[in-house]
Protein backbone atom coordinates (compact mmCIF):
# COMPACT_ATOMS: atom_id res chain seq x y z
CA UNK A 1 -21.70 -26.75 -29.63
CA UNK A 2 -25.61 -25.96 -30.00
CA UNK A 3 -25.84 -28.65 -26.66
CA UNK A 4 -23.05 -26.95 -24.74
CA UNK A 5 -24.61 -23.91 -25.07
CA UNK A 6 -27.98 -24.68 -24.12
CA UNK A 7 -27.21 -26.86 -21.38
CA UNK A 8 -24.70 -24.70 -20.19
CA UNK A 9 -21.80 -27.00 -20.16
CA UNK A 10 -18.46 -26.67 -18.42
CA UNK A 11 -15.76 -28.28 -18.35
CA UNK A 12 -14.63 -30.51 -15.23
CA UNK A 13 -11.04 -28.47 -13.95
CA UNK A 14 -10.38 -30.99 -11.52
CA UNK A 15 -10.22 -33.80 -14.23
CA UNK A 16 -8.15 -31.78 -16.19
CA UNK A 17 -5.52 -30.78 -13.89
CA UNK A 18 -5.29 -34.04 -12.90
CA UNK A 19 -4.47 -34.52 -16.82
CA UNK A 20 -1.82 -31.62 -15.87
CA UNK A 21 -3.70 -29.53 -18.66
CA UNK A 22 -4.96 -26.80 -16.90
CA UNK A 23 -2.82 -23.93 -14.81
CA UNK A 24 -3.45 -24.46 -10.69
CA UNK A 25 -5.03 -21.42 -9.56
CA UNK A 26 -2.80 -19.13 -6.95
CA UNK A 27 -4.28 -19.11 -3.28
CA UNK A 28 -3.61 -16.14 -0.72
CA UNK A 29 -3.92 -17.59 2.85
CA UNK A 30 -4.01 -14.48 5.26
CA UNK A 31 -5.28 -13.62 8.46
CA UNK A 32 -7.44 -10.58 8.10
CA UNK A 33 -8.77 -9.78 4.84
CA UNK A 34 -9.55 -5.80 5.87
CA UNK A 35 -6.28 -4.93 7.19
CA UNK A 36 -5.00 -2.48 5.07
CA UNK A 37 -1.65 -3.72 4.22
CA UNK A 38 -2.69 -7.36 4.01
CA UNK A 39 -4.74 -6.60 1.08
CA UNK A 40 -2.26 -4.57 -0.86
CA UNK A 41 -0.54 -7.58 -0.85
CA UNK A 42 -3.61 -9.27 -2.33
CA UNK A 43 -3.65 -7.12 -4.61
CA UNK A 44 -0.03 -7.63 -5.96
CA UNK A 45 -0.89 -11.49 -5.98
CA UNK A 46 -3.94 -11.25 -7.98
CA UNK A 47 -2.15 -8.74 -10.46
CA UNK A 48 0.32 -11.04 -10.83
CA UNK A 49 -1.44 -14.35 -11.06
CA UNK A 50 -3.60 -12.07 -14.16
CA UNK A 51 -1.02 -11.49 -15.92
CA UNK A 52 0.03 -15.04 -15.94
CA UNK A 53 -3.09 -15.91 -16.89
CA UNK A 54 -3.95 -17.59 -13.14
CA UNK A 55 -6.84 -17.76 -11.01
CA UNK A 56 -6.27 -16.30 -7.24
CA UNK A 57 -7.95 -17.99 -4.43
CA UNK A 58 -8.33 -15.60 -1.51
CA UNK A 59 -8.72 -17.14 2.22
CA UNK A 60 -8.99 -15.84 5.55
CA UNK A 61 -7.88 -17.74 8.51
CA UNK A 62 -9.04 -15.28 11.43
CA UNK A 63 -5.76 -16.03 13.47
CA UNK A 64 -7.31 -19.80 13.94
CA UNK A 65 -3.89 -22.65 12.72
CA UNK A 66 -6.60 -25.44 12.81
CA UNK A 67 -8.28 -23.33 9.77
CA UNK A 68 -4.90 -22.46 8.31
CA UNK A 69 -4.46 -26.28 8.42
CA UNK A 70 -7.35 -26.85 6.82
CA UNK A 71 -7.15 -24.09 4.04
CA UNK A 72 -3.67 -25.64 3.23
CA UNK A 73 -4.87 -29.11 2.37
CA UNK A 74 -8.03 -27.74 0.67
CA UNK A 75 -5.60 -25.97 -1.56
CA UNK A 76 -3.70 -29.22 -2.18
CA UNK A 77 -6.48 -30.84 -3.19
CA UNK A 78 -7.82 -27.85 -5.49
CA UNK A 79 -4.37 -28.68 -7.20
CA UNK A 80 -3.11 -24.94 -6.37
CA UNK A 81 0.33 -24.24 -8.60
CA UNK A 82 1.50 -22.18 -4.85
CA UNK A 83 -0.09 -21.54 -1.39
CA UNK A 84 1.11 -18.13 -0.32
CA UNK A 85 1.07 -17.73 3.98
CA UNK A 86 1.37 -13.51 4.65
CA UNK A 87 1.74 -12.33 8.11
CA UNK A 88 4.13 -12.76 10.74
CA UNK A 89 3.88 -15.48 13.07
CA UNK A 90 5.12 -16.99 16.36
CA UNK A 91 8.77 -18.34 15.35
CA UNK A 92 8.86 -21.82 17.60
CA UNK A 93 9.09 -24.95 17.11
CA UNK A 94 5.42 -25.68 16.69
CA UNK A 95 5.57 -22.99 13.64
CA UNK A 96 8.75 -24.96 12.60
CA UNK A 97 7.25 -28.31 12.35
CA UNK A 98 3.98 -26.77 10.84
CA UNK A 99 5.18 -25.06 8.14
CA UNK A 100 7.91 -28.08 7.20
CA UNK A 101 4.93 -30.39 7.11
CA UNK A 102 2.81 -27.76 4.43
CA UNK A 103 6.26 -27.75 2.42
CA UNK A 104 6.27 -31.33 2.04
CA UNK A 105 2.94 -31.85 1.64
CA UNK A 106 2.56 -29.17 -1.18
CA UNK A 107 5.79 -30.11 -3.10
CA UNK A 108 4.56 -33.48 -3.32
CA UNK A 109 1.92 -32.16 -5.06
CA UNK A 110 3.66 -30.59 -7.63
CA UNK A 111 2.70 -27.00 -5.70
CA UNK A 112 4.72 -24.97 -3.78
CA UNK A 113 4.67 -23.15 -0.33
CA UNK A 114 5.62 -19.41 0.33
CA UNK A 115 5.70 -17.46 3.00
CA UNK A 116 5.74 -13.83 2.95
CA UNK A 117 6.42 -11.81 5.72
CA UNK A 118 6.48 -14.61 7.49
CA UNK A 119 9.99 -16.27 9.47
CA UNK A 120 12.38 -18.86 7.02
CA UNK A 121 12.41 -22.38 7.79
CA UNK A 122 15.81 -24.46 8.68
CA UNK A 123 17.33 -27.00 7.00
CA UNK A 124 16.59 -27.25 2.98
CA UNK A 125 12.73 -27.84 2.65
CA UNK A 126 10.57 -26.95 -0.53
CA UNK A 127 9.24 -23.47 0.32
CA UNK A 128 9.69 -19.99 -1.03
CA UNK A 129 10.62 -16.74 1.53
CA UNK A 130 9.61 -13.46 0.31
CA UNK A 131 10.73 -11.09 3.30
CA UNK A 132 11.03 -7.19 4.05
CA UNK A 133 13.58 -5.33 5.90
CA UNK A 134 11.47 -4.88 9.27
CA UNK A 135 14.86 -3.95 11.13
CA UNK A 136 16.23 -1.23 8.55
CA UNK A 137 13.18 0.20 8.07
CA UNK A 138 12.48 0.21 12.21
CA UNK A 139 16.05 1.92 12.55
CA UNK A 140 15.23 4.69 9.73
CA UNK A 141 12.40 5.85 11.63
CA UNK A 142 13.69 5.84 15.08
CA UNK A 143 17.32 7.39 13.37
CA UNK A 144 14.99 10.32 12.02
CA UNK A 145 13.45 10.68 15.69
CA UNK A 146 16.88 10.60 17.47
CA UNK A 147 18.63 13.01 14.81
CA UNK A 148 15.92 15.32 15.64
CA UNK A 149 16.84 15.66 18.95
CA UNK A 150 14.08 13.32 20.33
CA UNK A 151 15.83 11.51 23.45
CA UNK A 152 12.61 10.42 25.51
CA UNK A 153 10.35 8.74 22.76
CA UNK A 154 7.34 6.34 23.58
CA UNK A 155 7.88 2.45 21.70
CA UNK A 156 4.47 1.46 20.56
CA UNK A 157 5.49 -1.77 19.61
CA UNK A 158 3.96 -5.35 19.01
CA UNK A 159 3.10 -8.41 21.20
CA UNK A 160 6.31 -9.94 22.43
CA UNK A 161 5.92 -13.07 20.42
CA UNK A 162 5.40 -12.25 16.63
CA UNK A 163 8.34 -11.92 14.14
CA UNK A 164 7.04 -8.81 12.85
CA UNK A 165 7.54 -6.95 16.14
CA UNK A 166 10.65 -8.68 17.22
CA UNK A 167 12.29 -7.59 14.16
CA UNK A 168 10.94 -3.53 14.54
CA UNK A 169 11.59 -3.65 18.38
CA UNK A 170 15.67 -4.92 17.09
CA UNK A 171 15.80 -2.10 14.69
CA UNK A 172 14.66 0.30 17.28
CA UNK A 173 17.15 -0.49 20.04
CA UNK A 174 19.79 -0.51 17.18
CA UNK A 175 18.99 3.01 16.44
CA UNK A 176 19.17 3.87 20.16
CA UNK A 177 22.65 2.13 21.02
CA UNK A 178 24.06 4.09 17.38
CA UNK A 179 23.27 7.33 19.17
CA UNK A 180 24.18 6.62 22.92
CA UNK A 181 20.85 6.49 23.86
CA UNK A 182 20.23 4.36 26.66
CA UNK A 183 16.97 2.21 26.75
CA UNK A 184 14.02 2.58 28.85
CA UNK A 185 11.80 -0.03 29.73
CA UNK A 186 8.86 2.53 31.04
CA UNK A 187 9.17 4.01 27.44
CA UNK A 188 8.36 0.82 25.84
CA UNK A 189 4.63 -0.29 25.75
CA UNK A 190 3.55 -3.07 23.78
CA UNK A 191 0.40 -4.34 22.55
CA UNK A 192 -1.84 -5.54 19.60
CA UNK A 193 -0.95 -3.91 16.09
CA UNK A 194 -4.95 -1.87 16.06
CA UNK A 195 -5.79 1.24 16.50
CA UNK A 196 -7.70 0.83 19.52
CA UNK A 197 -4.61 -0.25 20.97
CA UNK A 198 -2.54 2.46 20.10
CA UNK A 199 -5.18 4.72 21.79
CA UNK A 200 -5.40 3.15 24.70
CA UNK A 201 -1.59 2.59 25.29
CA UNK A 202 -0.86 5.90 24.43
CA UNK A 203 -3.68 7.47 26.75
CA UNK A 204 -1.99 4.97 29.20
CA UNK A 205 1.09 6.77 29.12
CA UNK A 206 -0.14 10.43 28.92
CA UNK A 207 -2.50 9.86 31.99
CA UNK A 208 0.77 8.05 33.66
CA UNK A 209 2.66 11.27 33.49
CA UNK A 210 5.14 9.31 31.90
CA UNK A 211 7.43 12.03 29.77
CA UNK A 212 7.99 11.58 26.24
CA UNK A 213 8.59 14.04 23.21
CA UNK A 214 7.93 11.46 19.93
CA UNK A 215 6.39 8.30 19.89
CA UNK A 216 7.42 5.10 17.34
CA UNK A 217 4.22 3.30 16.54
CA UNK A 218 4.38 0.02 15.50
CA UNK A 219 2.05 0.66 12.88
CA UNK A 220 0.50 3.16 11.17
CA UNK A 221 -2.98 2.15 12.72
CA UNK A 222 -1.53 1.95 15.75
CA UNK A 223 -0.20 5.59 15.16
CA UNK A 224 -3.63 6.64 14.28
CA UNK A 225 -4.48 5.47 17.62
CA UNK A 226 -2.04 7.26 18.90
CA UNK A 227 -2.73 10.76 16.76
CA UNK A 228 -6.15 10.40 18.69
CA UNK A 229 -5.26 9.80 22.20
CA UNK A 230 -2.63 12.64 21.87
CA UNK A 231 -5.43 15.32 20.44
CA UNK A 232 -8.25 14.26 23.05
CA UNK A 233 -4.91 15.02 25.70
CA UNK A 234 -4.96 19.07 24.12
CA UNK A 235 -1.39 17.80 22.84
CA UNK A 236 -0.49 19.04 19.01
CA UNK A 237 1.50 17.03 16.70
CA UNK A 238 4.23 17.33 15.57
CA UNK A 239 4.22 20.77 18.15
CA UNK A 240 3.97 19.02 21.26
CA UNK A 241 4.76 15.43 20.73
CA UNK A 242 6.24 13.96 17.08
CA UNK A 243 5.28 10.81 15.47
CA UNK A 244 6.21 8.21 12.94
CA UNK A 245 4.28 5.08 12.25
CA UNK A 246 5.42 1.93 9.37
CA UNK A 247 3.33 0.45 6.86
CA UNK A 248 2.79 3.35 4.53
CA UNK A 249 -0.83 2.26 4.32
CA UNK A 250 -2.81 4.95 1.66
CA UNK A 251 -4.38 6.79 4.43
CA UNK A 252 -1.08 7.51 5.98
CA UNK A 253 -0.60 10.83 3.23
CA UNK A 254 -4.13 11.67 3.96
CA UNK A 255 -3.62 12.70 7.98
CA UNK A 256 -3.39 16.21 9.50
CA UNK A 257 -0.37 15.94 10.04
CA UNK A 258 0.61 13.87 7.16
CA UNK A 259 2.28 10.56 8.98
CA UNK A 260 5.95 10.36 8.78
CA UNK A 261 6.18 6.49 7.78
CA UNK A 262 7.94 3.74 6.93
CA UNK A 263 7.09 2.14 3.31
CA UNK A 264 6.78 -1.48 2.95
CA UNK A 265 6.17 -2.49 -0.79
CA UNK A 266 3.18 -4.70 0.07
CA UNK A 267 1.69 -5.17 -4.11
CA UNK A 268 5.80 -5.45 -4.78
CA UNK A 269 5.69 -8.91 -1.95
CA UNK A 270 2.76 -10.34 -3.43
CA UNK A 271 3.94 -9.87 -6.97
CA UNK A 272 7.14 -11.37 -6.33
CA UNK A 273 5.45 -13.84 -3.99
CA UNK A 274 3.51 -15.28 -7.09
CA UNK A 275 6.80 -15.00 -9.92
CA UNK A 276 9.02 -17.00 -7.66
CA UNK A 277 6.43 -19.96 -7.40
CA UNK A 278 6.12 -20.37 -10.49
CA UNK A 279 9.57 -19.60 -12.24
CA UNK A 280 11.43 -21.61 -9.62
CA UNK A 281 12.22 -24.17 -12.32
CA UNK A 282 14.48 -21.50 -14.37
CA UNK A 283 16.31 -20.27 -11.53
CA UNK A 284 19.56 -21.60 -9.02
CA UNK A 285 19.56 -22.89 -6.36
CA UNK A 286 19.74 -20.89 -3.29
CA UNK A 287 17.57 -18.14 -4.92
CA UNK A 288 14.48 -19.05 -3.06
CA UNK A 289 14.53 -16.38 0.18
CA UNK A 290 14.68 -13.00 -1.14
CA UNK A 291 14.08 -9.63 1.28
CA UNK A 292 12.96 -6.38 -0.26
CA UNK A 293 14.03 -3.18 1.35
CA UNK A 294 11.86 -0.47 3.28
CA UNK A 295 11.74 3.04 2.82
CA UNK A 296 11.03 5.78 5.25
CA UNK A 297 9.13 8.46 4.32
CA UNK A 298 9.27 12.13 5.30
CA UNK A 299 6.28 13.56 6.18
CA UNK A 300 4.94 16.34 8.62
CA UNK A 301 4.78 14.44 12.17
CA UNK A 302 7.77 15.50 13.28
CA UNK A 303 9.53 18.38 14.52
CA UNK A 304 13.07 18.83 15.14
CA UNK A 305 13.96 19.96 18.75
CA UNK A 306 17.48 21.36 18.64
């Protein structure tokens, strides 16, 4: 022990986890590691991973699939008990026949792909879907706009392509069709999920002319976006124009006026991400695609009008 010590000795992992005698770490693959909401997921992973006495691996991909690609195999080699993928994605056949060849690859290596927030795969491959209700929550909010009276509100939603905004633009035109609201494609602007693009689409709109009494940002950055364009215009929220974002990110509370929101339980995903990789041996069949619900919460953004 005296030699250990002094020449600081450690022990090699990768020779014993190829022994199967040590616990493979837990690796995060995300996009963005600032975004808000994509590190309260983190967060819930590496809590999780703790408490079951795991390592968590962190890794940004930057919106680059060659670098996913790469991250993925690293992983595999690192021995990695689960490779969680967060974020939604382009659902096509190229994400299809991606994510099907992770699944394989991983399982054969005794670890185990999940995707979180991220679209299901067909047919009955190895992987583990942890989703959240993006079209109930999407109809809460735009319910609460519409049972306030709002009949002219302003879609801030995604790019056209991603799951994410798909799934909130659905929920939105459900809300409108339950309250005999028709749809109107000049109210419906869509763009990135940042602030600066909720500023500039909303500025867009106001210098337009276009008439609107709430706006439905896709976000809540892109409703901070939003909150700015519409005080640089002289316009008062909720007075002059309401507004409701989704995310619940911790700064949402914190606005003047306090952001009327949808919650997503980001820590809750990543928690649950990390328990059903690595109790899927103890459970049935079929109990590998689970969706947590949303929330909206009532804040100060918006004003009823009748």
């Amino acid at each position: 022990m005296a030699a250990v010590e002094s020449l600081h000795y450690v022990v090699n992992v990768h020779a014993k986890a190829l022994s199967g005698r040590v616990a493979g770490p837990i690796a995060l693959v995300i996009k963005d590691i600032t975004g808000p909401s994509l590190a309260h997921v983190a967060a819930g992973v590496e809590q999780e991973a703790a408490d079951r006495g795991r390592l968590s691996l962190v890794c940004a991909t930057h919106d680059d699939s060659a670098r996913e690609d790469d991250l993925v195999q690293l992983m595999r080699e690192q021995h990695a008990a689960a490779v969680v993928l967060v974020g939604g994605a382009v659902e096509d056949e190229a994400y299809q026949r991606r994510m099907a060849e992770y699944a394989t690859a991983l399982d054969a290596a005794g670890s185990r792909l999940v995707l979180v927030g991220r679209p299901p795969l067909p047919g009955d491959l190895p992987v583990t879907v942890v989703g959240y209700d993006n079209r109930g929550g999407a109809f809460q909010a735009a319910d609460h706009l519409l049972t306030a009276g709002h009949r002219r509100v302003l879609f801030l939603g995604g790019t056209p392509e991603l799951s994410t905004s798909v799934q909130r633009r659905d929920g939105f035109l459900h809300a409108l069709r339950a309250h005999g609201v028709p749809y109107a494609d000049e109210l419906e602007l869509r763009g990135p999920f940042t602030r600066v693009s909720g500023y500039q689409r909303t500025r867009e709109a106001l210098e337009s002319g276009l008439e609107f009494t709430a706006i439905f940002a896709g976000t809540d950055m892109v409703a901070t976006g939003a909150l700015a364009a519409l005080r640089e215009a002289g316009l008062d929220v909720p007075g002059d124009v309401s507004l409701v974002g989704f995310d619940d990110v911790p700064f949402a509370a914190d606005l003047s006026p306090a952001l009327t929101t949808v919650r997503v339980p980001y820590e809750d995903l990543g928690r649950t991400a990390v328990r059903l990789a690595l109790e899927r041996s103890e459970r049935l069949a079929g109990d590998d695609h689970v969706v947590l619900s949303t929330q909206l919460v009532i804040r100060q953004s918006v004003r009823r009008i009748h």
